[in-house]
Protein backbone atom coordinates (compact mmCIF):
# COMPACT_ATOMS: atom_id res chain seq x y z
CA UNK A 1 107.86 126.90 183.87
CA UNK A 2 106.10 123.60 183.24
CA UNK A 3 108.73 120.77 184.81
CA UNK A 4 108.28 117.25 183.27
CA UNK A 5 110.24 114.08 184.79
CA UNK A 6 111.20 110.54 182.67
CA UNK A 7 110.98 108.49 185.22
CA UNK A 8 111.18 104.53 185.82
CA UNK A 9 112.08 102.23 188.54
CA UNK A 10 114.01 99.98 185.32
CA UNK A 11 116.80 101.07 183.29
CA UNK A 12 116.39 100.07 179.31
CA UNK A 13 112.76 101.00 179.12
CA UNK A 14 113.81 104.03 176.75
CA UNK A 15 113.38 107.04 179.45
CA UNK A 16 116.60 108.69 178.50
CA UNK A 17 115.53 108.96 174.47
CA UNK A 18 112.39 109.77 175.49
CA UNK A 19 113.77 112.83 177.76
CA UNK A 20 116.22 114.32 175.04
CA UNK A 21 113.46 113.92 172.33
CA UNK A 22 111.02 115.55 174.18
CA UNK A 23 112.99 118.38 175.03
CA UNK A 24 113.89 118.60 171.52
CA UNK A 25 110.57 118.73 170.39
CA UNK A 26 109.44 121.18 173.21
CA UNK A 27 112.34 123.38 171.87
CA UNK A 28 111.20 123.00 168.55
CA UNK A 29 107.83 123.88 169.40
CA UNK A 30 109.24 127.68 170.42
CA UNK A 31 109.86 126.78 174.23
CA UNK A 32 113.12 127.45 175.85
CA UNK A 33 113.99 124.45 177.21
CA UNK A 34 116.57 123.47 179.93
CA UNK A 35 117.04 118.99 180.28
CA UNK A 36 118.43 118.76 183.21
CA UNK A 37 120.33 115.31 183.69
CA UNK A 38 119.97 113.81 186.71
CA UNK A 39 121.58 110.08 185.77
CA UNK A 40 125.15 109.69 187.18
CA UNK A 41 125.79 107.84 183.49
CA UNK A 42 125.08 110.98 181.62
CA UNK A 43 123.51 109.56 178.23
CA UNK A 44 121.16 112.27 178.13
CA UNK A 45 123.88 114.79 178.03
CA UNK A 46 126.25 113.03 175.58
CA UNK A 47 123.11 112.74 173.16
CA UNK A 48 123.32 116.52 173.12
CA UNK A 49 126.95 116.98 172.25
CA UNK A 50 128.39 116.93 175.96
CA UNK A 51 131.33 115.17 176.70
CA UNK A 52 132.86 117.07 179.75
CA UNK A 53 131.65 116.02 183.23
CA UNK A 54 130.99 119.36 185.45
CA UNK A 55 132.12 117.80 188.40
CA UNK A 56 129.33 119.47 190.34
CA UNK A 57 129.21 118.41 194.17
CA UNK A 58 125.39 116.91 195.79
CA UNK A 59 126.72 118.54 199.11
CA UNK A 60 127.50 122.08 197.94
CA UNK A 61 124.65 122.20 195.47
CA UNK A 62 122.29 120.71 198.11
CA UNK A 63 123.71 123.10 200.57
CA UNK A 64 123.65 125.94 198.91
CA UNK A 65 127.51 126.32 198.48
CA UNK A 66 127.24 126.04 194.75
CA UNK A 67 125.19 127.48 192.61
CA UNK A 68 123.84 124.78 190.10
CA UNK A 69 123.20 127.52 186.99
CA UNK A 70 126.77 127.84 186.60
CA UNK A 71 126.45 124.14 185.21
CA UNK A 72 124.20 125.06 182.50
CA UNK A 73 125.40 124.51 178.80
CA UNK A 74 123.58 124.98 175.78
CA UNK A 75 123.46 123.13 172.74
CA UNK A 76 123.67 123.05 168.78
CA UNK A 77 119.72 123.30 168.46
CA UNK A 78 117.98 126.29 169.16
CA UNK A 79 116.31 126.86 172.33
CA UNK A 80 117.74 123.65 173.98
CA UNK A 81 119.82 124.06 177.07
CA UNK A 82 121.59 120.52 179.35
CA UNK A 83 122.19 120.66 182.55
CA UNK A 84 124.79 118.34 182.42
CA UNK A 85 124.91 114.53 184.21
CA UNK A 86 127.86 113.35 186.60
CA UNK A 87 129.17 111.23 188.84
CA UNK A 88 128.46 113.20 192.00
CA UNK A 89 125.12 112.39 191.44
CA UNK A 90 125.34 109.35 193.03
CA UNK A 91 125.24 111.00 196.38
CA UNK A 92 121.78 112.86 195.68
CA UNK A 93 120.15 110.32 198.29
CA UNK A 94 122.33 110.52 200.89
CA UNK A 95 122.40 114.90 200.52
CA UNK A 96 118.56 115.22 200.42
CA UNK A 97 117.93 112.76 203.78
CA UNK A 98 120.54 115.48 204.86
CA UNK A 99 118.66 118.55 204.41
CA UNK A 100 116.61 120.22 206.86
CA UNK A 101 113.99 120.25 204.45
CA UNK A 102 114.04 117.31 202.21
CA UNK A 103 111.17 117.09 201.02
CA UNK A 104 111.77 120.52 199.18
CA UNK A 105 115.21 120.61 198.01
CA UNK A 106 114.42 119.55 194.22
CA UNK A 107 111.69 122.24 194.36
CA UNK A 108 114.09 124.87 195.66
CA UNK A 109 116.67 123.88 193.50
CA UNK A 110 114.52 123.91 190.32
CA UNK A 111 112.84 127.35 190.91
CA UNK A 112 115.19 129.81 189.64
CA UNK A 113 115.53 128.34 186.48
CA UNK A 114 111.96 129.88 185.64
CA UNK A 115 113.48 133.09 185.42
CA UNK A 116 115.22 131.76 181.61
CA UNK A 117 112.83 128.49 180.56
CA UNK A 118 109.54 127.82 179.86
CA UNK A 119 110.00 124.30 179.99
CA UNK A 120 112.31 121.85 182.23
CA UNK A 121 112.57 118.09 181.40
CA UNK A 122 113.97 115.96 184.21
CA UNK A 123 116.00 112.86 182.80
CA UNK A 124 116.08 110.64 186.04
CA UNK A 125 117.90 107.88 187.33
CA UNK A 126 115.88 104.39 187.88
CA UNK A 127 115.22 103.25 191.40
CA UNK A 128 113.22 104.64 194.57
CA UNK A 129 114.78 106.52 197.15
CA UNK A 130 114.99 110.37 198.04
CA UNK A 131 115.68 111.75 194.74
CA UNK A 132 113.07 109.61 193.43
CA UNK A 133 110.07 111.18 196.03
CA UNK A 134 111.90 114.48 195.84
CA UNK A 135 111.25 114.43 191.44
CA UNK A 136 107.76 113.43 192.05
CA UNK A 137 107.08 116.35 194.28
CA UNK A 138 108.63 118.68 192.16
CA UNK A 139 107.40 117.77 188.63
CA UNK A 140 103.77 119.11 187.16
CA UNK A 141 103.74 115.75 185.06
CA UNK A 142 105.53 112.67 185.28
CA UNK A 143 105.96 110.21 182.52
CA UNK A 144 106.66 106.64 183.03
CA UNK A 145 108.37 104.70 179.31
CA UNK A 146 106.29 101.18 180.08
CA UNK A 147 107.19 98.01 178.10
CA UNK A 148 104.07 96.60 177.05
CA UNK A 149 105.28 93.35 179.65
CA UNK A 150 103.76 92.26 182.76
CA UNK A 151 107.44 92.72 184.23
CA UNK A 152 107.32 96.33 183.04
CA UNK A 153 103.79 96.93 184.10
CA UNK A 154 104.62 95.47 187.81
CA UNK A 155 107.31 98.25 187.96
CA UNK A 156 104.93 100.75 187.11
CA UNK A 157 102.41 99.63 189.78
CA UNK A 158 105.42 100.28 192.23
CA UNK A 159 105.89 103.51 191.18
CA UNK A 160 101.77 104.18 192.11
CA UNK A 161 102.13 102.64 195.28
CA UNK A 162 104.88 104.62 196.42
CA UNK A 163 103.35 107.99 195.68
CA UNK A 164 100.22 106.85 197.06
CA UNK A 165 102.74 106.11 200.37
CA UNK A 166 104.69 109.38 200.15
CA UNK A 167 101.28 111.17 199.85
CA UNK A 168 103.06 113.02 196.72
CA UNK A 169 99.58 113.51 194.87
CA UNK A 170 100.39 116.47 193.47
CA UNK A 171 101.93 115.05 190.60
CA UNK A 172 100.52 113.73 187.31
CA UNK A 173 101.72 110.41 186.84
CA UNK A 174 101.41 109.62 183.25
CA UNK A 175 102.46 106.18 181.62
CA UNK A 176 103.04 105.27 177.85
CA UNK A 177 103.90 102.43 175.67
CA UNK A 178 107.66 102.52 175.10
CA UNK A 179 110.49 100.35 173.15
CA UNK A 180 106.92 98.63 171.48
CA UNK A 181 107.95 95.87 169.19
CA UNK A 182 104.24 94.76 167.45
CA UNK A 183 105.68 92.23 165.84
CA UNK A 184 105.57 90.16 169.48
CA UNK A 185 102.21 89.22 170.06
CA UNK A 186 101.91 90.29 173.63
CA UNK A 187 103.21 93.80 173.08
CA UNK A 188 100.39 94.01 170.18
CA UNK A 189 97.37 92.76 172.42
CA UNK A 190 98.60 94.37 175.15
CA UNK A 191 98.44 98.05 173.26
CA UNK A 192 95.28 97.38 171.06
CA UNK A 193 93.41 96.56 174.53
CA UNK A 194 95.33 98.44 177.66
CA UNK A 195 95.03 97.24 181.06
CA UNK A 196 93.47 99.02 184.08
CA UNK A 197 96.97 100.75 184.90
CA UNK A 198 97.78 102.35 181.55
CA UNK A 199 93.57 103.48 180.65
CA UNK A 200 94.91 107.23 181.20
CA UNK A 201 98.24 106.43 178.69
CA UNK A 202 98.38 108.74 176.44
CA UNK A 203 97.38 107.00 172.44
CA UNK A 204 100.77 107.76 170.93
CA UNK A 205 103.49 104.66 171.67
CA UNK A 206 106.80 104.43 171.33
CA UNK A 207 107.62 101.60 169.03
CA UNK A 208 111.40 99.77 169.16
CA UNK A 209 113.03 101.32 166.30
CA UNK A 210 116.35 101.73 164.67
CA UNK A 211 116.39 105.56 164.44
CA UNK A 212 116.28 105.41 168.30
CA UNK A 213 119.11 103.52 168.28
CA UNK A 214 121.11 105.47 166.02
CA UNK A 215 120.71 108.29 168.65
CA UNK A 216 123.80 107.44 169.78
CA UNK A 217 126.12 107.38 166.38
CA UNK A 218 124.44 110.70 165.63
CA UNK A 219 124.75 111.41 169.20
CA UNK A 220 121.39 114.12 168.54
CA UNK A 221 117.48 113.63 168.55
CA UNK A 222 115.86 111.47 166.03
CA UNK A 223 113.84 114.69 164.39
CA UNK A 224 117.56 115.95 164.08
CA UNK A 225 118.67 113.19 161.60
CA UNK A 226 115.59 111.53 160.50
CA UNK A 227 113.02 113.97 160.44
CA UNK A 228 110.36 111.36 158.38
CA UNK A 229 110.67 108.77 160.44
CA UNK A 230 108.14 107.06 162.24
CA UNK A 231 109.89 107.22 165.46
CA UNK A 232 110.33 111.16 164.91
CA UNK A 233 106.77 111.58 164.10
CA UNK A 234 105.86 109.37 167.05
CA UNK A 235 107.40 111.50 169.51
CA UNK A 236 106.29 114.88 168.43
CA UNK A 237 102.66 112.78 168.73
CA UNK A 238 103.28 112.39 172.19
CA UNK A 239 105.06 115.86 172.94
CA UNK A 240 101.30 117.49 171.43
CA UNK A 241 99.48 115.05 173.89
CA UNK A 242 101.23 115.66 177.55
CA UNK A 243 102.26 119.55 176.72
């Protein structure tokens, strides 16, 4: 099972769309795919048709008291399970510094889900802390939705400074162009000529677009709706360059 985590230290840098059209396009692709939604808000979930919380517990899944496949729902495209977000989520931090084995508990947790998926996409809350290092031990790739900003770009820097601190180098950190409006001068100049930090992006952006934002009304991926859009096409671009 290949795990891949959206991941940002800001919120509104398009990591949740990102995560549900991935998935979708991974699912699409023939892979049986599980998104497993780690944000306490739950948009990644409620994109996919879920509007029941699980109520799962941090503690008992953490501990071991619960078992967190029970949790597992599928969805109305083929090949394309959730995991569902909640509100108990917000005490991930406080369970992992708990654990005997921290540093492990996302990798534990994750493992038996390659018994039924080929693919697991991680939809993660912003923000550093234990989840955070926990995610980028655990995940064979992890993609970082930039705004081509310097505010943006800062954030990502803190992202490479803390796995160069947490010593988490088996990960793949992998940045790309998201929200992109090149109608703004800077976000043009910044994508025809990258800086140092994004050389490795991958070429496909993510440009600010309307069919992203209808997401929500359709409350499914863009391909789902709006198959020949640009933002649809865009995305299975980028799915073909980090698979």
């Amino acid at each position: 099972m290949k795990t891949y985590a959206i991941y940002s230290l800001k919120g509104g840098v398009g990591k949740t769309a990102a995560a549900v059209n991935l998935a979708y396009e991974a699912a699409a692709a023939g892979k049986h795919v599980l998104l497993w939604d780690l944000d306490p808000q739950g948009a990644a979930s409620w994109y996919l048709g879920v509007d029941s919380s699980p109520e799962m517990s941090a503690k008992r899944i953490v501990s071991g008291k619960e078992a967190l496949g029970r949790h597992v729902q599928a969805t109305e495209h083929d090949r394309l399970s959730v995991l569902p977000g909640d509100r108990g989520y917000r005490d991930w931090d406080a369970q992992i510094h708990a654990a005997k084995q921290p540093r492990k508990v996302l990798e534990s947790l994750i493992e038996p889900f390659s018994e039924s998926y080929s693919v697991l996409v991680l939809d993660c809350p912003p923000g550093i802390g234990a989840l955070a290092t926990s995610v980028l031990r655990a995940a064979d790739r992890v993609l970082v939705p930039t705004v081509p900003t310097p505010l943006s770009l800062r954030a990502l820097d803190e992202v490479l400074e803390h796995v160069d601190d947490k010593k988490v180098g088996k990960t793949r950190v992998t940045p790309f162009f998201s929200m992109a409006d090149r109608r703004r001068k800077m976000h043009r100049e910044m994508i025809e000529s990258p800086p140092d930090i994004m050389k490795k992006a991958p070429k496909t952006f993510i440009d600010y677009s309307t069919h992203v934002e209808q997401m929500g009304a359709h409350r499914a991926p863009v391909r789902a709706f709006a198959p020949r859009s640009r933002a649809a096409a865009q995305y299975k671009a980028l799915y073909k360059e980090i698979r």
